[in-house]
PDB file of N, CA and C in Angstrom:
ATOM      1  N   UNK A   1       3.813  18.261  27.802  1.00  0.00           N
ATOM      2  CA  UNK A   1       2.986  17.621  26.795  1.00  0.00           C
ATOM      3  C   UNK A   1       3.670  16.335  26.348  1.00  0.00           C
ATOM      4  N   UNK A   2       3.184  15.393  26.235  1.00  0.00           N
ATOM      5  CA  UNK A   2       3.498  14.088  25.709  1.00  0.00           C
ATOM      6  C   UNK A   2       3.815  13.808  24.199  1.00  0.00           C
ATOM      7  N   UNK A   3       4.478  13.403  23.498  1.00  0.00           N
ATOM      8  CA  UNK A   3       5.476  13.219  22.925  1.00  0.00           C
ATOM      9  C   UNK A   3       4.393  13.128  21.217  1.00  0.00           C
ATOM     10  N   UNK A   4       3.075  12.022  21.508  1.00  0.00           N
ATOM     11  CA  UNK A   4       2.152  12.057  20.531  1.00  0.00           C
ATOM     12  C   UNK A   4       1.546  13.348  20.561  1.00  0.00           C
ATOM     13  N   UNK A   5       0.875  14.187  21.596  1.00  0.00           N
ATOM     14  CA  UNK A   5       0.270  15.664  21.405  1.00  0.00           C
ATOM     15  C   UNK A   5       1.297  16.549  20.570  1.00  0.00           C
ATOM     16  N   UNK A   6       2.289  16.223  20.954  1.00  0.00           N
ATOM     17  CA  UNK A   6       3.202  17.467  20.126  1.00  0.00           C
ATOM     18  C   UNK A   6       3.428  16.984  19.085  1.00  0.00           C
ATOM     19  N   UNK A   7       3.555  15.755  17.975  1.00  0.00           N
ATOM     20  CA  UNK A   7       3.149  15.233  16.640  1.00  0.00           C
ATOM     21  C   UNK A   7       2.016  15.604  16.061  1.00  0.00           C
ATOM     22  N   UNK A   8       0.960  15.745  17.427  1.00  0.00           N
ATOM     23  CA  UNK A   8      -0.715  15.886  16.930  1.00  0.00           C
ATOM     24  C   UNK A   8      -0.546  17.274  16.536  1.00  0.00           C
ATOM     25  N   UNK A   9      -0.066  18.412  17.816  1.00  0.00           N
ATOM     26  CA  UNK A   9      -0.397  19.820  17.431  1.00  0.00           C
ATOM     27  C   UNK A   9       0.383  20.389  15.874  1.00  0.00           C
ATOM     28  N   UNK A  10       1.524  19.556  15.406  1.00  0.00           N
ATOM     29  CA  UNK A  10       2.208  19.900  14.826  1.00  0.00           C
ATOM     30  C   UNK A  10       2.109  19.916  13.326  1.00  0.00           C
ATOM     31  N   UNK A  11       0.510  18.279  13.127  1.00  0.00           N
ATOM     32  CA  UNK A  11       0.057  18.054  12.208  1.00  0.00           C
ATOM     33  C   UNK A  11      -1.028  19.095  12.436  1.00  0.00           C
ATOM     34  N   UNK A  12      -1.735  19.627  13.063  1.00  0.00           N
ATOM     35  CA  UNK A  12      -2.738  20.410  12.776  1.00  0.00           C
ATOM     36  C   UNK A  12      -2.114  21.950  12.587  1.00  0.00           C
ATOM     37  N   UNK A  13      -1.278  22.116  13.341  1.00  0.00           N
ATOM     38  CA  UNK A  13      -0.451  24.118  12.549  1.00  0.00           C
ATOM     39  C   UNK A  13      -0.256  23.632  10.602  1.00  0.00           C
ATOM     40  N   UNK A  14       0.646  22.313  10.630  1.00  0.00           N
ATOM     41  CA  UNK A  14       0.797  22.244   9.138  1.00  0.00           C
ATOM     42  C   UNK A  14      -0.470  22.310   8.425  1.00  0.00           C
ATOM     43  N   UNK A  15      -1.195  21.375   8.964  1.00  0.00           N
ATOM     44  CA  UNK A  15      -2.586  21.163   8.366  1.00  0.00           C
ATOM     45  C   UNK A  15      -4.038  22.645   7.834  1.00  0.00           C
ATOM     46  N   UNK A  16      -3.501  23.404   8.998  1.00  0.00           N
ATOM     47  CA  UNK A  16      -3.856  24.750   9.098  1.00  0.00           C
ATOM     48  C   UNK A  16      -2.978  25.641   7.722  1.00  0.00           C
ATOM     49  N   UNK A  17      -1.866  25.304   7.769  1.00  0.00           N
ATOM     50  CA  UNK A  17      -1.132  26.188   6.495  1.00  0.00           C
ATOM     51  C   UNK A  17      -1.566  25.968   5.473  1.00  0.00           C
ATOM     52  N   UNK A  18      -1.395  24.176   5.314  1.00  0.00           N
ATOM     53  CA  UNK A  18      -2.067  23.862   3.672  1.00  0.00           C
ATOM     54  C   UNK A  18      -3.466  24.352   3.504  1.00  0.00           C
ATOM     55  N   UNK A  19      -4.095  24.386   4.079  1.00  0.00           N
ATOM     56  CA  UNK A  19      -5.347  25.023   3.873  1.00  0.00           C
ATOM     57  C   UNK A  19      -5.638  26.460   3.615  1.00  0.00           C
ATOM     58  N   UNK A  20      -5.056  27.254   4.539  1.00  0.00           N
ATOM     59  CA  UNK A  20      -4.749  28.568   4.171  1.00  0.00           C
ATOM     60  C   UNK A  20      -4.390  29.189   2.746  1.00  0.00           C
ATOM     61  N   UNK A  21      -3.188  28.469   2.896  1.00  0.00           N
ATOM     62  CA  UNK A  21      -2.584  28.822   1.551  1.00  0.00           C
ATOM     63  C   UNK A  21      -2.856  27.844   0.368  1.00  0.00           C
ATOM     64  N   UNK A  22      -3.899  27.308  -0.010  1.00  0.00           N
ATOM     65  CA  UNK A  22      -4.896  26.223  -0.981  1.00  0.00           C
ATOM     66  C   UNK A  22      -4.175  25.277  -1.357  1.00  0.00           C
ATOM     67  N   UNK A  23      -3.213  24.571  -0.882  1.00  0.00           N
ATOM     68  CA  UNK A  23      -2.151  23.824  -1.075  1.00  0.00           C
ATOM     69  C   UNK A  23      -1.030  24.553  -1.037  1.00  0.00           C
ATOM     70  N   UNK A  24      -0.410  23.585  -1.416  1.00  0.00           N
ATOM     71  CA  UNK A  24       1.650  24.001  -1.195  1.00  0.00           C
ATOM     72  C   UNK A  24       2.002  23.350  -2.937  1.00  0.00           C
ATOM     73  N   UNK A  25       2.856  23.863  -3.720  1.00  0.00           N
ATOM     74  CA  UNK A  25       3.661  23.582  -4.708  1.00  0.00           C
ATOM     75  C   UNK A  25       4.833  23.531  -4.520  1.00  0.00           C
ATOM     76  N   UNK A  26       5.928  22.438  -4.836  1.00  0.00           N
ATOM     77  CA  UNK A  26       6.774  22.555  -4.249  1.00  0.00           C
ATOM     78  C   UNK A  26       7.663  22.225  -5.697  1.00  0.00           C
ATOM     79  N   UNK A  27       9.149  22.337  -5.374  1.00  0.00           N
ATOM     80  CA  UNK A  27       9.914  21.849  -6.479  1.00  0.00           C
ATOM     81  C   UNK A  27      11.124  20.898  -6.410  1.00  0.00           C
ATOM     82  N   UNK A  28      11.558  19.967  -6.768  1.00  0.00           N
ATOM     83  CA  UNK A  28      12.451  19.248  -6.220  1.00  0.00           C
ATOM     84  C   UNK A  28      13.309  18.993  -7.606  1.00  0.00           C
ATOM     85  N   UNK A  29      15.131  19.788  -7.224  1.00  0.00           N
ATOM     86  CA  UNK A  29      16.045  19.128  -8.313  1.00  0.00           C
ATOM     87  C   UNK A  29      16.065  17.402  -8.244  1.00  0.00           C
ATOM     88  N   UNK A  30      16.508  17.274  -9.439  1.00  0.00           N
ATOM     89  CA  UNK A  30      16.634  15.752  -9.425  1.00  0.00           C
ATOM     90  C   UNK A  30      18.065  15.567 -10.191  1.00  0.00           C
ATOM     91  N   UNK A  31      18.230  16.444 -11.635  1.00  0.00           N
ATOM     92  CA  UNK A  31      19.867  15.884 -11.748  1.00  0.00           C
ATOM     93  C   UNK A  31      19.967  16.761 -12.547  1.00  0.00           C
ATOM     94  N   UNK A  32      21.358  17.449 -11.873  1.00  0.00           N
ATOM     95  CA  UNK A  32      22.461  18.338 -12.462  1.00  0.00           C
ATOM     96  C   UNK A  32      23.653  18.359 -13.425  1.00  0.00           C
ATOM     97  N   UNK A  33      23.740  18.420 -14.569  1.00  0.00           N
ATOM     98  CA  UNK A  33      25.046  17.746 -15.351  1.00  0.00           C
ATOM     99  C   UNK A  33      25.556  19.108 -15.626  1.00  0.00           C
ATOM    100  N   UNK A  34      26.452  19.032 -15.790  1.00  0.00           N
ATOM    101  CA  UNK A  34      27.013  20.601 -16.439  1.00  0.00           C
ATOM    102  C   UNK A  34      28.347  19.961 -16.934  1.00  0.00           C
ATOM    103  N   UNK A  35      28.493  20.676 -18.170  1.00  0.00           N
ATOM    104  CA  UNK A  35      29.825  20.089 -19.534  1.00  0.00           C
ATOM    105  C   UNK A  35      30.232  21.314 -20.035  1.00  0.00           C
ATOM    106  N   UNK A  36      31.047  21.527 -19.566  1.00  0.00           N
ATOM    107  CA  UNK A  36      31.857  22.613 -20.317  1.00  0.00           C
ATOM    108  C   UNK A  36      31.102  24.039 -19.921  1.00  0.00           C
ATOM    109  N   UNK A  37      30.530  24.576 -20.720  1.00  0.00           N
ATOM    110  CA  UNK A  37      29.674  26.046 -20.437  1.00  0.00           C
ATOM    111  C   UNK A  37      28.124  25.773 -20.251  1.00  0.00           C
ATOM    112  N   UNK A  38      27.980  24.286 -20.574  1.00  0.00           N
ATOM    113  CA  UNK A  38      26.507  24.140 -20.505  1.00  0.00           C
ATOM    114  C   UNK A  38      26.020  23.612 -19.712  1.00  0.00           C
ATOM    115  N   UNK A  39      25.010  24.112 -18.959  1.00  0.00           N
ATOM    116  CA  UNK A  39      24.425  22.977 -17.541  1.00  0.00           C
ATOM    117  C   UNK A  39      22.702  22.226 -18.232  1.00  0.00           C
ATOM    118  N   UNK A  40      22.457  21.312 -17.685  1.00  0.00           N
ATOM    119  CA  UNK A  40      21.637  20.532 -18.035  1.00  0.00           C
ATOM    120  C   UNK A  40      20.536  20.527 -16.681  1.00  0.00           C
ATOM    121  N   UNK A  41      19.668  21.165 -16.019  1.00  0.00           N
ATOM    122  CA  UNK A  41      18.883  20.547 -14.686  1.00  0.00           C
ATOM    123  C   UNK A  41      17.128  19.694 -15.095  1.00  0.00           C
ATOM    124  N   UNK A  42      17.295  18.476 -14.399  1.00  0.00           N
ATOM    125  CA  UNK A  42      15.797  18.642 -14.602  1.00  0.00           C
ATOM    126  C   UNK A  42      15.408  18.717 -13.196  1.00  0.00           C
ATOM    127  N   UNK A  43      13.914  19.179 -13.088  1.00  0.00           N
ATOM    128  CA  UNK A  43      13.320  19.599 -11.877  1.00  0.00           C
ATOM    129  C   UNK A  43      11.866  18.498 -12.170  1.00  0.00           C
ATOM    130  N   UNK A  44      11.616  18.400 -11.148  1.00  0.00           N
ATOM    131  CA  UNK A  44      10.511  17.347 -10.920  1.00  0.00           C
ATOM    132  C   UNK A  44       9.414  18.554  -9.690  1.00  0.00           C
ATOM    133  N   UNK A  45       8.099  18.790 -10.234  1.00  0.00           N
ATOM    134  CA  UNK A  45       7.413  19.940  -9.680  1.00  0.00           C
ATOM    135  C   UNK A  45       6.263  18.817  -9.135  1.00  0.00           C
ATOM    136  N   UNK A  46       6.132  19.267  -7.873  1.00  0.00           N
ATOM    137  CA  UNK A  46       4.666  18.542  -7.127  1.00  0.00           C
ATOM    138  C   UNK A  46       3.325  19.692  -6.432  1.00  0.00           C
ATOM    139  N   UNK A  47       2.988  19.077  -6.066  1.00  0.00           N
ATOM    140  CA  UNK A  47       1.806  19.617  -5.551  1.00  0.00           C
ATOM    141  C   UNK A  47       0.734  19.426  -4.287  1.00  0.00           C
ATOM    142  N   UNK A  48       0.624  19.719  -2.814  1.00  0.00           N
ATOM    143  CA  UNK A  48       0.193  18.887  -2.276  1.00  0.00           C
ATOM    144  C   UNK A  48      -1.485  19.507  -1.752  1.00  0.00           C
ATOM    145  N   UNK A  49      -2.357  18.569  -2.592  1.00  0.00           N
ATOM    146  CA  UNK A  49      -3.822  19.725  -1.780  1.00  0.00           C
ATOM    147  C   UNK A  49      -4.284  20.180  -0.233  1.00  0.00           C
ATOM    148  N   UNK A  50      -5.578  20.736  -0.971  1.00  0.00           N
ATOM    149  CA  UNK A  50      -5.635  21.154   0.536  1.00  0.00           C
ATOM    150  C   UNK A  50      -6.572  20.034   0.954  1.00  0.00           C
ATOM    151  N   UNK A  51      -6.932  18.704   0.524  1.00  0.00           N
ATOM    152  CA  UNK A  51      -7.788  17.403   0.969  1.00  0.00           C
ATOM    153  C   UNK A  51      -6.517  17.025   2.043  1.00  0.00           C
ATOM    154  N   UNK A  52      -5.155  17.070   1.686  1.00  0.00           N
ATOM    155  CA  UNK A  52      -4.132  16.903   2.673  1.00  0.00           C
ATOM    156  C   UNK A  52      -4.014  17.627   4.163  1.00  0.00           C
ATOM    157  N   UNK A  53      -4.326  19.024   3.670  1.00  0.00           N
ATOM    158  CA  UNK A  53      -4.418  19.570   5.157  1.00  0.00           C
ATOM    159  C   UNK A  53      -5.561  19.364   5.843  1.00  0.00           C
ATOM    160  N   UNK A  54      -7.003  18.634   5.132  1.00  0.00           N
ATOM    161  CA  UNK A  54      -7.724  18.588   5.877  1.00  0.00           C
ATOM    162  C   UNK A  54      -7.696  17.441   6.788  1.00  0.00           C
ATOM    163  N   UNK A  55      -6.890  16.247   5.933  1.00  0.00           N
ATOM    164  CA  UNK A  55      -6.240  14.694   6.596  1.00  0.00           C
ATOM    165  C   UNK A  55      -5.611  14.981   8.088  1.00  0.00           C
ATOM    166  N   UNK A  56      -4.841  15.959   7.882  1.00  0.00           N
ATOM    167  CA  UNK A  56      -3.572  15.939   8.509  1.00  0.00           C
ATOM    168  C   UNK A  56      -4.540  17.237  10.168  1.00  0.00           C
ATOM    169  N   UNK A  57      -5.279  17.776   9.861  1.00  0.00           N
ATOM    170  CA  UNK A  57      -6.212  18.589  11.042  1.00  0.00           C
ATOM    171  C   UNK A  57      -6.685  16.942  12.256  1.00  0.00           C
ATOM    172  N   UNK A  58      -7.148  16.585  11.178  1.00  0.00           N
ATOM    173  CA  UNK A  58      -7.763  15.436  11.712  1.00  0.00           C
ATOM    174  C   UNK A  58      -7.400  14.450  12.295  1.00  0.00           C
ATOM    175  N   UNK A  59      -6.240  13.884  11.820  1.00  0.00           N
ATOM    176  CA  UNK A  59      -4.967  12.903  12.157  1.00  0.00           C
ATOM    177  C   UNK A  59      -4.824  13.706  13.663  1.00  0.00           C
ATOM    178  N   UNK A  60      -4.468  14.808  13.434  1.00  0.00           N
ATOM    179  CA  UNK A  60      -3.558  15.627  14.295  1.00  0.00           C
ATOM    180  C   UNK A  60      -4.324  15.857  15.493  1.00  0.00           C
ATOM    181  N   UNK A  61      -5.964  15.964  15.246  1.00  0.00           N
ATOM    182  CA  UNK A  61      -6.879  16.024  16.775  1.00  0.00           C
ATOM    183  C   UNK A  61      -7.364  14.781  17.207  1.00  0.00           C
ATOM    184  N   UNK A  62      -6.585  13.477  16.595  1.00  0.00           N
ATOM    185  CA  UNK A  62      -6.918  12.464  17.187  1.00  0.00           C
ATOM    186  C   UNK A  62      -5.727  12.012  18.172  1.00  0.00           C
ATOM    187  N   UNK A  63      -5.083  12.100  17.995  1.00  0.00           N
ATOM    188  CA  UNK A  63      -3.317  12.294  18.220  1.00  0.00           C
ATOM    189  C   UNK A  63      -3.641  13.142  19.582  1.00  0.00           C
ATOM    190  N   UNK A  64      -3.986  14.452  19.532  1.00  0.00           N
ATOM    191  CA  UNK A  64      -3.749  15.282  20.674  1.00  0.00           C
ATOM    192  C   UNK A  64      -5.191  14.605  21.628  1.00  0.00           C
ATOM    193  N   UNK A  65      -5.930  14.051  21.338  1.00  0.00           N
ATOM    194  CA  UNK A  65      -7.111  13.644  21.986  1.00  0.00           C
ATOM    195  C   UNK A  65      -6.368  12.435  22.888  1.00  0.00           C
ATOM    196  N   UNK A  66      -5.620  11.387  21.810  1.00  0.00           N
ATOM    197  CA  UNK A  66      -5.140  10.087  22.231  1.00  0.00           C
ATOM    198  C   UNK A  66      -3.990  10.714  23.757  1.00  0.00           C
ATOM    199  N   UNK A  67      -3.458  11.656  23.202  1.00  0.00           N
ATOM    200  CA  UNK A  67      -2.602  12.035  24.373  1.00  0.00           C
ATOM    201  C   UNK A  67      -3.279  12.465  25.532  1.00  0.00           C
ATOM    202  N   UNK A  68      -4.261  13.057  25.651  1.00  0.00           N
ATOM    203  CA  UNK A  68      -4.580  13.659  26.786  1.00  0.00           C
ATOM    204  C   UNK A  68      -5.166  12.241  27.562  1.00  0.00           C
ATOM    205  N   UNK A  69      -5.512  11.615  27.227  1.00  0.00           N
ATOM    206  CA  UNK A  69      -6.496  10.549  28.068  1.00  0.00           C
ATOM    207  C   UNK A  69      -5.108   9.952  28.351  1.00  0.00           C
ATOM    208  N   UNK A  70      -5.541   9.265  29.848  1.00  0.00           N
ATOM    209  CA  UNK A  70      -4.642   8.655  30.785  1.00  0.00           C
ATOM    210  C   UNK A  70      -4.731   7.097  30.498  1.00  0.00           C
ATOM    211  N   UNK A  71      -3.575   6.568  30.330  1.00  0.00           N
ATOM    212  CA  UNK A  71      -3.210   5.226  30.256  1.00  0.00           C
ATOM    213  C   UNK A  71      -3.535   4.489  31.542  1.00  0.00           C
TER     214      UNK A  71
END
């Protein structure tokens, strides 16, 4: 398989998850202080829909389409 099909198939399995599972929530540290006995974290929380996995199906069967046709 050519190098874009396997980007393509790879956006459509992801694309398939976010959808499944109605989006993804995710969490990302951002900064850790800790002083003495006390720690300080903040966290920065996202969210990615499922309008994303439907992008990314699509992206992803144009991609595997673009690959199969011969240059």
């Amino acid at each position: 398989m050519r190098p874009l099909g396997l980007v393509g198939a790879i956006l459509i399995i992801a694309g398939a998850i976010v959808l499944a599972l109605r989006g993804v929530s995710y969490t990302k540290n951002r900064h850790t202080v800790q002083v003495g006995p006390l720690g300080v974290s903040t966290e920065e929380k996202g969210f990615i829909p499922p309008v994303v996995g439907v992008v990314a199906i699509v992206v992803g069967g144009v991609l595997v389409y673009g690959a199969r046709r011969k240059t």
